[in-house]
Structures are given as C-alpha cells and as structure tokens.
N, C-alpha and C. Protein backbone atom coordinates (compact mmCIF):
# COMPACT_ATOMS: atom_id res chain seq x y z
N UNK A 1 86.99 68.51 136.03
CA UNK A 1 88.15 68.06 135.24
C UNK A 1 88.68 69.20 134.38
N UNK A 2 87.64 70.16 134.17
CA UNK A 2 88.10 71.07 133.02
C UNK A 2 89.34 72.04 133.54
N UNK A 3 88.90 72.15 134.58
CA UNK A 3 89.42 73.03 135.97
C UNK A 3 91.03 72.93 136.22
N UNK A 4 91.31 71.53 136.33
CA UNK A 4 92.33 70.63 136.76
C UNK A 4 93.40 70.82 135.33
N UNK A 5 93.37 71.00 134.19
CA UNK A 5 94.36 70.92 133.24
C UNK A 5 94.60 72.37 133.35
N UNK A 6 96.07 73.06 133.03
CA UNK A 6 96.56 74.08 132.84
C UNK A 6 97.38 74.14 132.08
N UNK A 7 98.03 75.49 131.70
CA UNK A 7 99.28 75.33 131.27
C UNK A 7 100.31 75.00 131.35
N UNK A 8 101.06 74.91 132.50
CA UNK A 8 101.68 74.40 133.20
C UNK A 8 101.87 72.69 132.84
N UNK A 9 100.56 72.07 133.24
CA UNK A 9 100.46 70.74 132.92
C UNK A 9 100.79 70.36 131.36
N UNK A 10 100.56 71.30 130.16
CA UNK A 10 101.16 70.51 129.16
C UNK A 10 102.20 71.43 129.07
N UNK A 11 102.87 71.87 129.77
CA UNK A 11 104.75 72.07 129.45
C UNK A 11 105.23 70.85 130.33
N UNK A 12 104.67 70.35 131.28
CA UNK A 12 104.83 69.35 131.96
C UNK A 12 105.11 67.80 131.08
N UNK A 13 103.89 67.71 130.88
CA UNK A 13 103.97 66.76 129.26
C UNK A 13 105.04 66.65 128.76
N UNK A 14 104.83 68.04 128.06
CA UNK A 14 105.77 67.54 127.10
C UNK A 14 107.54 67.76 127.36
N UNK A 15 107.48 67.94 128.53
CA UNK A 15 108.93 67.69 129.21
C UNK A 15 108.97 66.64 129.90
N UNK A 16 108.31 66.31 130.53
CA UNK A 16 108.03 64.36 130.92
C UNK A 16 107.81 63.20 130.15
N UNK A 17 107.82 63.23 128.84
CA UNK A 17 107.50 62.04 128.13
C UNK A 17 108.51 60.98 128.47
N UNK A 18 107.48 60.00 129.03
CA UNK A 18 108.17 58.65 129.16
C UNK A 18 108.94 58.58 127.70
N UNK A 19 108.16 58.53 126.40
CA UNK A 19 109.32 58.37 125.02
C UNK A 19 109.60 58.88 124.70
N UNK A 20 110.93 59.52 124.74
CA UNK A 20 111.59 60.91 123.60
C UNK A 20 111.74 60.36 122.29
N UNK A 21 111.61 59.11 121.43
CA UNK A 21 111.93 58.51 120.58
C UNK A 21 110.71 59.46 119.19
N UNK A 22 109.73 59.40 119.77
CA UNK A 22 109.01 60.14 118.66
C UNK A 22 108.20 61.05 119.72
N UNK A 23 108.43 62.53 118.21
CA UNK A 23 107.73 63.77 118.89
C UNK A 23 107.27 63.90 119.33
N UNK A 24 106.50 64.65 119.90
CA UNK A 24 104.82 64.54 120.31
C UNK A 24 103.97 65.50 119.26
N UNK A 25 104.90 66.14 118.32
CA UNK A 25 104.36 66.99 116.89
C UNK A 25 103.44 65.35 116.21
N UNK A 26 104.73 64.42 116.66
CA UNK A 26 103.93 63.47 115.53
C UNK A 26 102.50 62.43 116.21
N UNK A 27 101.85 62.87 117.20
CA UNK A 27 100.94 62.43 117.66
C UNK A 27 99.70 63.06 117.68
N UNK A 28 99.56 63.18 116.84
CA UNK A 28 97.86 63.89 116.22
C UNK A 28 96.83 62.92 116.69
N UNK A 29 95.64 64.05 116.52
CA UNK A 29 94.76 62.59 117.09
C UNK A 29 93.64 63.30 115.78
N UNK A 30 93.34 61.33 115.43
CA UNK A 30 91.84 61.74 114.21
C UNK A 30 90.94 62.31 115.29
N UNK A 31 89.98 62.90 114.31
CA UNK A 31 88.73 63.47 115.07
C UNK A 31 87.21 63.08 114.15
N UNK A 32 86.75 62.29 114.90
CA UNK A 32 85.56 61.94 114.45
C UNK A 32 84.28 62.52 115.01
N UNK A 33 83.52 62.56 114.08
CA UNK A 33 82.13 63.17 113.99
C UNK A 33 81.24 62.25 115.15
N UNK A 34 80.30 62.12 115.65
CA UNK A 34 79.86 60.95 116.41
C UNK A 34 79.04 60.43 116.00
N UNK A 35 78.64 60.13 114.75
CA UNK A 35 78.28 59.00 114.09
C UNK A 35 79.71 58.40 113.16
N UNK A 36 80.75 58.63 113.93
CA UNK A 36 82.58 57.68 113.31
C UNK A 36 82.93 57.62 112.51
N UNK A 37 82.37 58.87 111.90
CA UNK A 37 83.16 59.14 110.70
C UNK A 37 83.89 60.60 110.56
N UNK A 38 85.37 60.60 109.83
CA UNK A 38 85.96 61.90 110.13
C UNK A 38 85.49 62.87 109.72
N UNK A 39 85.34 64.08 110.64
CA UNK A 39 84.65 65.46 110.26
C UNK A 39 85.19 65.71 108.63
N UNK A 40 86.37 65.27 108.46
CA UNK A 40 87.04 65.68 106.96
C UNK A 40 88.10 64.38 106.01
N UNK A 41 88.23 64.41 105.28
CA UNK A 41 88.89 63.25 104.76
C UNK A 41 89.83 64.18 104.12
N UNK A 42 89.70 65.19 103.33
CA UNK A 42 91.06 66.13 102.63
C UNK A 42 90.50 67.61 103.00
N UNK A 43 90.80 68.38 103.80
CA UNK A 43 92.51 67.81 104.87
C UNK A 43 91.49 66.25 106.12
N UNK A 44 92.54 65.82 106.30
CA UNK A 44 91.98 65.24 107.39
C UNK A 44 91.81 65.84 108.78
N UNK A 45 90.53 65.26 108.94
CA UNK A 45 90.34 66.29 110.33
C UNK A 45 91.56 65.74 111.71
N UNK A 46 92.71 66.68 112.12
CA UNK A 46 93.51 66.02 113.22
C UNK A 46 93.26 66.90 113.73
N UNK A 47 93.84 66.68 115.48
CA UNK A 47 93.85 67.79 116.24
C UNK A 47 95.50 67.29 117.01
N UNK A 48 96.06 68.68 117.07
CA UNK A 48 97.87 68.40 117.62
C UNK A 48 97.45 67.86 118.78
N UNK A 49 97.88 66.96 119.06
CA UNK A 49 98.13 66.37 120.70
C UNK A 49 97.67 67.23 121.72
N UNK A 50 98.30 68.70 122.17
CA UNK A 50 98.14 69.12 123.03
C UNK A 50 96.24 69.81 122.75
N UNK A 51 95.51 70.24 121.82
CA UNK A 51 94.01 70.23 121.58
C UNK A 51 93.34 69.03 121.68
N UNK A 52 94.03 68.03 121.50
CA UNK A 52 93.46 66.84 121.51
C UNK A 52 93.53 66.42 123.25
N UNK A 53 94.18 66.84 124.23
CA UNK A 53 94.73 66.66 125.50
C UNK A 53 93.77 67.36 126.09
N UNK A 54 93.33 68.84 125.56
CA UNK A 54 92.91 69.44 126.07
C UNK A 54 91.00 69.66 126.23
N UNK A 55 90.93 68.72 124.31
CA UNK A 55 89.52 68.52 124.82
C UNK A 55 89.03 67.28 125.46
N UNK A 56 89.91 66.13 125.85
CA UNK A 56 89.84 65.15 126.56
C UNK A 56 89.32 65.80 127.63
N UNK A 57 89.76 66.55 128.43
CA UNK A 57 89.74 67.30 129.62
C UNK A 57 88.93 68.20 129.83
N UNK A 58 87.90 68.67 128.54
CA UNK A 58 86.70 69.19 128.55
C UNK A 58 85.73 68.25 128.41
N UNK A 59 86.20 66.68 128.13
CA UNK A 59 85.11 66.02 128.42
C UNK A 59 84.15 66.63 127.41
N UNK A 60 84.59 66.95 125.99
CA UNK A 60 83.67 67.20 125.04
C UNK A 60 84.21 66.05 123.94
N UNK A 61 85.23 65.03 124.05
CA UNK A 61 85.12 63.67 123.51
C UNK A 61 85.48 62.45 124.04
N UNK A 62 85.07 61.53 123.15
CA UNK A 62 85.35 60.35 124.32
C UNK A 62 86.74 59.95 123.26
N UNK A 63 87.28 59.03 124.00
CA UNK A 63 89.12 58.70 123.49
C UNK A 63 88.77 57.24 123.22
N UNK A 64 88.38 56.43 122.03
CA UNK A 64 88.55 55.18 121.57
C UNK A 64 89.42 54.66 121.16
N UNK A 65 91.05 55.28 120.91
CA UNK A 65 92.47 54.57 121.11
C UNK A 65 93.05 55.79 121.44
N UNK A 66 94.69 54.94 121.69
CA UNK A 66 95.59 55.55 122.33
C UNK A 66 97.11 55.34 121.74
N UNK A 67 97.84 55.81 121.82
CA UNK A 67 99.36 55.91 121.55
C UNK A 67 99.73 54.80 122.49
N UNK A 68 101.16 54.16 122.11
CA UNK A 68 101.63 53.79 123.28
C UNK A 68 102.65 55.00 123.64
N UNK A 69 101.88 56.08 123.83
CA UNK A 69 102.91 57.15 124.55
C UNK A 69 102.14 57.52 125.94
N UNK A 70 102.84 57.73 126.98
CA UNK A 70 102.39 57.80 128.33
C UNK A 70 103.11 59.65 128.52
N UNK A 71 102.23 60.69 128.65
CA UNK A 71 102.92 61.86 129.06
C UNK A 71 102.21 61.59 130.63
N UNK A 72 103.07 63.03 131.48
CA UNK A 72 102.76 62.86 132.73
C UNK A 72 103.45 64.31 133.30
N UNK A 73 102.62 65.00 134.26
CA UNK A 73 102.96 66.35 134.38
C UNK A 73 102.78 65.80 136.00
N UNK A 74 102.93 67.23 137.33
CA UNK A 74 103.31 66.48 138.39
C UNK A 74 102.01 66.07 139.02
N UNK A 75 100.46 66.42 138.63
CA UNK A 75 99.69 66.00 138.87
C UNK A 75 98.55 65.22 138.09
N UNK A 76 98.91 64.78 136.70
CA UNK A 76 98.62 64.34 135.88
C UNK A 76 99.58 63.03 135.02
N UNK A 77 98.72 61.95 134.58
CA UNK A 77 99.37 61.23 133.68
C UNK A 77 98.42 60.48 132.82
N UNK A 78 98.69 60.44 131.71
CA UNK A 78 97.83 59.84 130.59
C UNK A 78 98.76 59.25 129.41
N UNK A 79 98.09 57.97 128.43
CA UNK A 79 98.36 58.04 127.24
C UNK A 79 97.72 59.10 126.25
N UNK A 80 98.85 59.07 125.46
CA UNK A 80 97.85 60.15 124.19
C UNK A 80 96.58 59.62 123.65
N UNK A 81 95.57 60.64 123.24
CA UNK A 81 94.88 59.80 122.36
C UNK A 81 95.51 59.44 120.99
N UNK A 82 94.92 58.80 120.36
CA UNK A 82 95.27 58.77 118.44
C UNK A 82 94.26 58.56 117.70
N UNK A 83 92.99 58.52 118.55
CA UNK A 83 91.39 58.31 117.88
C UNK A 83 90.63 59.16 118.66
N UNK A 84 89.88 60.16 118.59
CA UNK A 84 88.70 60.48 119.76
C UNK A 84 87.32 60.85 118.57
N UNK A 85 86.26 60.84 119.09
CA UNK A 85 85.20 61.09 118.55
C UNK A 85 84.41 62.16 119.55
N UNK A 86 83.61 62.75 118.58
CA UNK A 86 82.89 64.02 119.51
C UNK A 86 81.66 63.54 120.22
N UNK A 87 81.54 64.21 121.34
CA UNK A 87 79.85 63.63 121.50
C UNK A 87 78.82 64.39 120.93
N UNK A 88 78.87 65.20 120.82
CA UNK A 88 77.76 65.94 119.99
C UNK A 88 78.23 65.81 118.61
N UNK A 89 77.22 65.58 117.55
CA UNK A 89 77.17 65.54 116.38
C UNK A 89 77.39 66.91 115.53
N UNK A 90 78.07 67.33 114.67
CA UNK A 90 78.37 68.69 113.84
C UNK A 90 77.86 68.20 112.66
N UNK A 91 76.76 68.60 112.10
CA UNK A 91 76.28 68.71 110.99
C UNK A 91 77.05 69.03 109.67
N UNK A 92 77.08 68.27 108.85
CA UNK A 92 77.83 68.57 107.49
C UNK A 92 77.42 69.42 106.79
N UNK A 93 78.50 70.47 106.05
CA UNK A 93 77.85 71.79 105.13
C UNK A 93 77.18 70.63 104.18
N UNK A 94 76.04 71.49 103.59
CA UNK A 94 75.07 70.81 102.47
C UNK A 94 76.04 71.08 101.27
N UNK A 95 76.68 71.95 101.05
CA UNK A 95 77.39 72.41 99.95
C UNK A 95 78.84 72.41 99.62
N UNK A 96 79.42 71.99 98.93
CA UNK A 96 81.04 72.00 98.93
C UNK A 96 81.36 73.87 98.85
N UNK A 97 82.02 73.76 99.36
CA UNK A 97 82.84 75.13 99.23
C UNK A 97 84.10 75.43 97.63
N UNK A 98 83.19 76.59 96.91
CA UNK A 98 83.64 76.71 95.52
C UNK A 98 84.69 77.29 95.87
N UNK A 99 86.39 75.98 96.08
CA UNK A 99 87.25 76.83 95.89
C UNK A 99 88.49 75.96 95.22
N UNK A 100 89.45 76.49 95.21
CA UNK A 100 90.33 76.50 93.82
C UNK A 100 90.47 74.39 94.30
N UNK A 101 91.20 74.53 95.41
CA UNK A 101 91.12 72.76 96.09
C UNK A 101 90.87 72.15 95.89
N UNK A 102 89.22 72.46 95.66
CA UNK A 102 87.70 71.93 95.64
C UNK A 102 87.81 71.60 94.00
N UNK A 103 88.28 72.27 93.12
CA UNK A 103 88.33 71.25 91.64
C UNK A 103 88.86 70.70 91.68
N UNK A 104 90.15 71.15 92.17
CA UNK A 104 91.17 69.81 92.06
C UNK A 104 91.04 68.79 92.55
N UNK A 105 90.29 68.46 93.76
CA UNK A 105 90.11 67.25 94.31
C UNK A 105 88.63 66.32 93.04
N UNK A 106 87.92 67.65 93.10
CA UNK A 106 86.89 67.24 92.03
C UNK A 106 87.32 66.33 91.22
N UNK A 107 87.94 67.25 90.21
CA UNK A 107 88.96 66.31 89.03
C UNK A 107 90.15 65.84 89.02
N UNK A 108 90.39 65.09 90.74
CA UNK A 108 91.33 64.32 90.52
C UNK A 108 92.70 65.22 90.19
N UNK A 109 93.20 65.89 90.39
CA UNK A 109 94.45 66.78 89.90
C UNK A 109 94.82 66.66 88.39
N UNK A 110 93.66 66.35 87.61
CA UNK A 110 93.88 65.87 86.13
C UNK A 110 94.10 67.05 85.23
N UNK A 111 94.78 67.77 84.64
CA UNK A 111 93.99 68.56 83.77
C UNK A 111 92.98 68.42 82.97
N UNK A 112 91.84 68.75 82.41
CA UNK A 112 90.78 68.23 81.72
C UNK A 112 91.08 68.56 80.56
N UNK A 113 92.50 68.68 79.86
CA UNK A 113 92.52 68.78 78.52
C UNK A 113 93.30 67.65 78.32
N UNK A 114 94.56 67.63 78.49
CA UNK A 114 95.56 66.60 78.07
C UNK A 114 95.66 65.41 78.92
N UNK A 115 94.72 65.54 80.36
CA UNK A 115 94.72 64.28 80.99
C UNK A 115 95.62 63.97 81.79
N UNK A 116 96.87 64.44 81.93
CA UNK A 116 97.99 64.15 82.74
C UNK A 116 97.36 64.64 84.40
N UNK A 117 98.43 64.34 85.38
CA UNK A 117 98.16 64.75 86.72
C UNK A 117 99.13 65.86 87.14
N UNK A 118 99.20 66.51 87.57
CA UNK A 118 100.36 66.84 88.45
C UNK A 118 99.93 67.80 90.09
N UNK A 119 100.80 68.52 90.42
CA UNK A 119 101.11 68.37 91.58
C UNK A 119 99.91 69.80 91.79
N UNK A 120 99.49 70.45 92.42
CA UNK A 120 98.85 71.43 92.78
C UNK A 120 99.38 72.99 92.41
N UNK A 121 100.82 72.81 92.99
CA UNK A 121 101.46 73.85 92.23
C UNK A 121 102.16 74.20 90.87
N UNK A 122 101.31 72.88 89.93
CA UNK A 122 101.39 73.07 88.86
C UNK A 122 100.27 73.45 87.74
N UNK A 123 98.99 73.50 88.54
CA UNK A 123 97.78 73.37 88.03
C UNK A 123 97.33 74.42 88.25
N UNK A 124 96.27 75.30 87.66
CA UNK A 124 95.74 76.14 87.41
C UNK A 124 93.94 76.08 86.89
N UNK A 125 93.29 76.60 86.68
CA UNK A 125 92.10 76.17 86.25
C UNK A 125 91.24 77.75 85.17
N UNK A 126 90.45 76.94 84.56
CA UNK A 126 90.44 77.03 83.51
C UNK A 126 88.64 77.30 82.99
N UNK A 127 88.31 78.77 82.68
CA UNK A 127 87.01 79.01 82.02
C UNK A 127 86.82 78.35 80.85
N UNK A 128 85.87 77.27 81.14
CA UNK A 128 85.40 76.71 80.02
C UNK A 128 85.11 77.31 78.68
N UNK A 129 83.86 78.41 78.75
CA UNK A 129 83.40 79.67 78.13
C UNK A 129 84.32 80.89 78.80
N UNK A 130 85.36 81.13 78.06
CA UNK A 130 86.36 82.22 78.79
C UNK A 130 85.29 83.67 79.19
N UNK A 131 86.28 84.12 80.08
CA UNK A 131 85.41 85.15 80.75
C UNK A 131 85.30 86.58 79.73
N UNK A 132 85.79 86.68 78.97
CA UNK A 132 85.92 87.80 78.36
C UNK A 132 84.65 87.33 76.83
N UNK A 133 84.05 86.45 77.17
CA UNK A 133 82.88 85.88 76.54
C UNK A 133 81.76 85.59 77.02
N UNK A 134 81.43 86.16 78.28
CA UNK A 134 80.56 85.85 78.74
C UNK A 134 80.46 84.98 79.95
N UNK A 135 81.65 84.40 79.84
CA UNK A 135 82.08 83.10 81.18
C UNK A 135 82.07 83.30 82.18
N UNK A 136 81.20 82.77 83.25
CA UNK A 136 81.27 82.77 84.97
C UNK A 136 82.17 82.11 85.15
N UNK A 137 82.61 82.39 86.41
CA UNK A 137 83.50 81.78 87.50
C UNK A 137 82.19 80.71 88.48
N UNK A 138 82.17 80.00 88.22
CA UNK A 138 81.38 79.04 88.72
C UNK A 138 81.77 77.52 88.30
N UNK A 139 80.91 76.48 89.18
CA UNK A 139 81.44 75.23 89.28
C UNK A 139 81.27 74.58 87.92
N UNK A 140 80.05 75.10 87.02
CA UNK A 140 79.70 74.66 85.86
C UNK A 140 80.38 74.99 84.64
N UNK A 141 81.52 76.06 85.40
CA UNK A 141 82.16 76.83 83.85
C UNK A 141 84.13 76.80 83.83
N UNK A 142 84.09 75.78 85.14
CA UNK A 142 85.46 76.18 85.78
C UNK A 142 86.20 74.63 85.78
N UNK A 143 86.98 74.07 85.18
CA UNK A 143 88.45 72.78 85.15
C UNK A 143 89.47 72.53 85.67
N UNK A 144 89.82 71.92 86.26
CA UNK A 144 91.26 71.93 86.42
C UNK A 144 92.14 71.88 84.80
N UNK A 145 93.03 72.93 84.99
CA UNK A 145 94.59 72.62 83.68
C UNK A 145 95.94 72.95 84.11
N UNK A 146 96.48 72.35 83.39
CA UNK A 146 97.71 72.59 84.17
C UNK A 146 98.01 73.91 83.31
N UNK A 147 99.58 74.41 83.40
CA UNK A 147 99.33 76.03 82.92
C UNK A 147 99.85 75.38 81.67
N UNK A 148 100.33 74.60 80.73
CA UNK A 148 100.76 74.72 79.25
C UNK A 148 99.37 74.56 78.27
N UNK A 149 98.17 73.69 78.74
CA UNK A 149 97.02 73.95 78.46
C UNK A 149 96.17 74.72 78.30
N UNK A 150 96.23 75.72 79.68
CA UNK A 150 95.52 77.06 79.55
C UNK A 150 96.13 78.02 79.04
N UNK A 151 97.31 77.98 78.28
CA UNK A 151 98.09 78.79 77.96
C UNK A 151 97.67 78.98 76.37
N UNK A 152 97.68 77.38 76.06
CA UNK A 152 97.57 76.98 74.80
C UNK A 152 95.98 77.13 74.07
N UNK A 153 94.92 76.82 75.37
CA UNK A 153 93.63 77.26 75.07
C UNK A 153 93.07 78.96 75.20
N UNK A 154 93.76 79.39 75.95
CA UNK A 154 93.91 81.28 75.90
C UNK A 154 92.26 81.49 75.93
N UNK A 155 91.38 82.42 75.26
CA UNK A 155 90.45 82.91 75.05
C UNK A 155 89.42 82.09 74.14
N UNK A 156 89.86 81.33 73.68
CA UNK A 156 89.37 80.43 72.25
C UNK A 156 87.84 79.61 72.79
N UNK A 157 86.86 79.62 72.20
CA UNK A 157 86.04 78.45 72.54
C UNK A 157 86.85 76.94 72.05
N UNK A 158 85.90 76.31 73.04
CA UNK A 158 86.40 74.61 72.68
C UNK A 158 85.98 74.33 71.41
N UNK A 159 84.94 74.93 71.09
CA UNK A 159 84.84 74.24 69.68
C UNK A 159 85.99 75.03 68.53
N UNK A 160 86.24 75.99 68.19
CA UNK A 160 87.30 77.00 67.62
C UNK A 160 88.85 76.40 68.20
N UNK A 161 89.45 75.91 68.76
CA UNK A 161 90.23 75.64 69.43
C UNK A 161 90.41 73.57 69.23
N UNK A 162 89.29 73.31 69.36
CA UNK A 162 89.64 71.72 69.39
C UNK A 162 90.08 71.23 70.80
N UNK A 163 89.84 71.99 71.69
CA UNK A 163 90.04 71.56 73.43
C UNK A 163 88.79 71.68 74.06
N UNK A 164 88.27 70.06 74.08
CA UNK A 164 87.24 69.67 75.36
C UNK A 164 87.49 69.22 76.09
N UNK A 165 86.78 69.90 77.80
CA UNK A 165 87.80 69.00 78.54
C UNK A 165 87.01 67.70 78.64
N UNK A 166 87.42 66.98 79.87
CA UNK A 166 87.34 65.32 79.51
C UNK A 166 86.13 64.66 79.92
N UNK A 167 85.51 66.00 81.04
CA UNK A 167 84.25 65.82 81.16
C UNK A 167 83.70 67.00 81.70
N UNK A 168 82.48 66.90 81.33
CA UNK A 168 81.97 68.83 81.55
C UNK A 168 81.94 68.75 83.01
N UNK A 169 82.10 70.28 83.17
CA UNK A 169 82.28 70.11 84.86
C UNK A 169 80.91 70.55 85.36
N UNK A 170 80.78 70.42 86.66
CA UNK A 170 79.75 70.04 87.46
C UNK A 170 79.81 70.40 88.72
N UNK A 171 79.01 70.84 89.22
CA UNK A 171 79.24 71.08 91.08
C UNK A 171 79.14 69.86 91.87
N UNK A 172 79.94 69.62 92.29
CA UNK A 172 79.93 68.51 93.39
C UNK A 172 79.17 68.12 94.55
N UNK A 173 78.93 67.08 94.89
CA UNK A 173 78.12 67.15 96.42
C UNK A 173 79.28 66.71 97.30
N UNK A 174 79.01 67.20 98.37
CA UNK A 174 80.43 67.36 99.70
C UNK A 174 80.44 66.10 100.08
N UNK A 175 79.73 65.12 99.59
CA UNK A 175 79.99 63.57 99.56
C UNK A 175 80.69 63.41 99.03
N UNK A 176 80.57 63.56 97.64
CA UNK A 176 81.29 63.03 96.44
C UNK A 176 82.90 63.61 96.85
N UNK A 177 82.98 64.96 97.24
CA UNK A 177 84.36 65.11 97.55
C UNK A 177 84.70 64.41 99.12
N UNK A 178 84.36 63.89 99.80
CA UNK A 178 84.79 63.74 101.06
C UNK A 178 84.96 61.89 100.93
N UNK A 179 84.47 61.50 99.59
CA UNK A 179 84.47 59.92 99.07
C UNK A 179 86.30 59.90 98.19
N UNK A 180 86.17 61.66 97.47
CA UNK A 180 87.49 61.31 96.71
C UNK A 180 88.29 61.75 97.77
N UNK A 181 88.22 62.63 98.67
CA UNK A 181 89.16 62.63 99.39
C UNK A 181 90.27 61.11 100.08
N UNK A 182 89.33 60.15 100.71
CA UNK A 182 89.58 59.05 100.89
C UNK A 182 90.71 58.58 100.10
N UNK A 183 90.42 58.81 98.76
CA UNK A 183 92.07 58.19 98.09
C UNK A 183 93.20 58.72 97.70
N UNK A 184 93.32 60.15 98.99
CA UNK A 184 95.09 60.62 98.80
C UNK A 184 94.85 60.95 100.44
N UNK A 185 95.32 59.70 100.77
CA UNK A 185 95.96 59.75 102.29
C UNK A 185 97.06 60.46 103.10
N UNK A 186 96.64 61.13 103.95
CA UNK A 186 97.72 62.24 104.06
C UNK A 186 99.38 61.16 104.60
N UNK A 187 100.54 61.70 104.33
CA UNK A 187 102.08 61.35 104.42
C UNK A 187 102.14 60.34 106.05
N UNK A 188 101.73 61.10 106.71
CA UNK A 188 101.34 60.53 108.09
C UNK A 188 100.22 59.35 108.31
N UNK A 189 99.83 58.13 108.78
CA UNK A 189 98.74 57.70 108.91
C UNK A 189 98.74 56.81 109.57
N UNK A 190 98.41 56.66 110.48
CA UNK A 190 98.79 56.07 111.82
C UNK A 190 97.66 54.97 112.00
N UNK A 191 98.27 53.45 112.49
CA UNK A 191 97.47 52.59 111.95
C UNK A 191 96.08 52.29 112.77
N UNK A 192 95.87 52.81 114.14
CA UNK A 192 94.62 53.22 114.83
C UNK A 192 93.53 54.10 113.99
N UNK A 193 94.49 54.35 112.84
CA UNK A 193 93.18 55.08 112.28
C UNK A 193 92.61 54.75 111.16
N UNK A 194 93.03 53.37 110.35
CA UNK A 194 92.46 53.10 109.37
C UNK A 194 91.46 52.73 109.02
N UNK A 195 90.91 51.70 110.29
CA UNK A 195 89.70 50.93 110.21
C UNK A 195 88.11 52.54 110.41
N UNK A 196 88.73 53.59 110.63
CA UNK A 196 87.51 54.95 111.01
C UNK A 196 87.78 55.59 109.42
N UNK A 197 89.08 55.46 108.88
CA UNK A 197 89.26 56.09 107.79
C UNK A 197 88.64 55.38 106.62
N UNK A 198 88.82 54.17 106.85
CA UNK A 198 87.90 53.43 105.43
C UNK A 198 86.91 51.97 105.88
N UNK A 199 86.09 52.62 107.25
CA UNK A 199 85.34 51.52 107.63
C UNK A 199 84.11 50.91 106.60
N UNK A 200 83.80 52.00 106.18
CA UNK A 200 82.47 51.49 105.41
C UNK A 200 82.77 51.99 103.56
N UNK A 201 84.02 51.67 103.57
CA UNK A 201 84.39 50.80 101.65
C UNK A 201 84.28 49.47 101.68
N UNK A 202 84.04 48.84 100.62
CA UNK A 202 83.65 47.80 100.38
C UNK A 202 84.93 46.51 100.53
N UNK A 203 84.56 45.44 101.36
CA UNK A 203 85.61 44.47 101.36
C UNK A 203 85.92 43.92 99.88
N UNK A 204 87.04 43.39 100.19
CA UNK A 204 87.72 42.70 98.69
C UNK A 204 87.26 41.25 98.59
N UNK A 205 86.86 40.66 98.30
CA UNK A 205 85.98 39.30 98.06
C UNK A 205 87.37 38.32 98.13
C-alpha cells in the first residue's frame, strides 16, 4: 500500500474533490496517541490532510472517523480522515519544555501582578528576583506580566516595590499543562473530535 500512493495521486485529490464547498486546508485530521488521547492539547496535535492521507497509506494509523469528504485520484478513492490514532505508542516528555508559551499557558495568560489577561502579544514575563540580583531564568523565578507591570516593577524586589505575584511560580508537570491546555480550544474544532478531546473530564450531573 505504501508503494501505491504518489504524488501524482494527491494532486489528483485534490483536483478531484467530489466537494469544492470546503477546502481541503480545512480538513485536518486529530492525531491520537494509542492509548486516545491527543499527542498535544496546545497546539493541538493535527496533521494537514494530505500527511494525514499519507500516513493512512503507511499503514502506521488506523482512521476511527471520517469527513463526509470523498477525494479520488485515477487509481484511488477515499474519505478523509478527521480522527486517526497511532499504532505504536510515543511516550510523553517527563518534563514540560521551559519556554516563554509554557508560562503562559502555566498562568493562564494572567499577568501575576495586576491579574488581568491578555493576548500573548501583549505579555511578557517577568524575574521574580530580577536578574541583576542574583535572579535565574528558571521556572521558579520566572511570571507571566503584561509589559505596563514589568515596566512598573523594573529591578525592585517584591517586597521594596509592593508587587507579589498572585502565586509563586513553580515548574509544571506536562500534565498539568496538557490538562490547561484543554481549555483554549483551537478556532477550528471539528465535531468528530470532541468526544477524544475531552473524553475523560468529568460529566455534569
């Protein structure tokens, strides 16, 4: 089977779609781990249609839903996937990756001084113990703020200053972020994928 897909076959595709009504940009497929849960929750793990086509065809996942989109090249025809899971299992990093993202998702896009939210490209982050005092760049010494906060806290200790943030920070476990990820759903979300995206949260009584 691996043999049998070419290039050819997905220019084929995607010039044969039975539906021109929606893209085929907009047919991502989730990708699950094979114990069914997504390799990632922020970003979410997708793969574009045509990777997702292509590892069908390596027969390195199995396809548990589908689009109602039918492509078809001159020796090929399939629905898309919109769910596949891997068969081999990929082990989860033990460790979150210390990076700028990675607080923000931590703390919620909050600043940890004044509490407000905003958008990513408004936020900045923030040495607890400033660095020109001794301060690491590490998970234990590092906040999300937005920039009128860190502007306003400059070099100062929190205690000299009167700015604590709202809770001391902490290194995360890649649970804990892959649990907050869950509650900023990416713009797209296609309804084959909800019941893999939040199978095991708790029902509403």
């Amino acid at each position: 089977m691996i043999a049998e897909l070419t290039a050819n076959d997905l220019r084929e595709f995607e010039q044969f779609s039975y539906d021109t009504h929606t893209p085929l940009e907009q047919c991502p497929a989730l990708v699950l781990n094979a114990d069914f849960r997504p390799l990632s929750y922020l970003p979410l793990s997708l793969l574009s249609w045509q990777e997702a086509v292509k590892a069908v065809f390596r027969e390195s996942v199995t396809v548990i839903s589908e689009y109602n989109r039918i492509v078809r090249s001159s020796r090929h025809e399939m629905k898309l996937p919109s769910v596949i899971v891997l068969k081999e299992y990929i082990p989860a990093a033990r460790k979150a990756a210390f990076t700028r993202f990675n607080v923000f998702l931590r703390d919620g896009w909050q600043c940890q001084y004044c509490g407000d939210c905003f958008k990513s490209n408004e936020l900045t982050f923030d040495h607890v113990l400033p660095k020109s005092r001794g301060g690491k760049t590490t998970w234990s010494n590092i906040v999300t703020a937005c920039q009128a906060c860190n502007t306003k806290k400059g070099h100062a200790l929190t205690k000299t200053c009167g700015m604590s943030p709202l809770q001391e920070p902490y290194e995360p476990s890649i649970y804990e972020l892959q649990d907050k990820g869950r509650k900023y759903p990416p713009n797209f979300l296609h309804q084959s994928w909800r019941d893999y995206l939040y199978w095991d949260a708790e029902l509403d009584e």
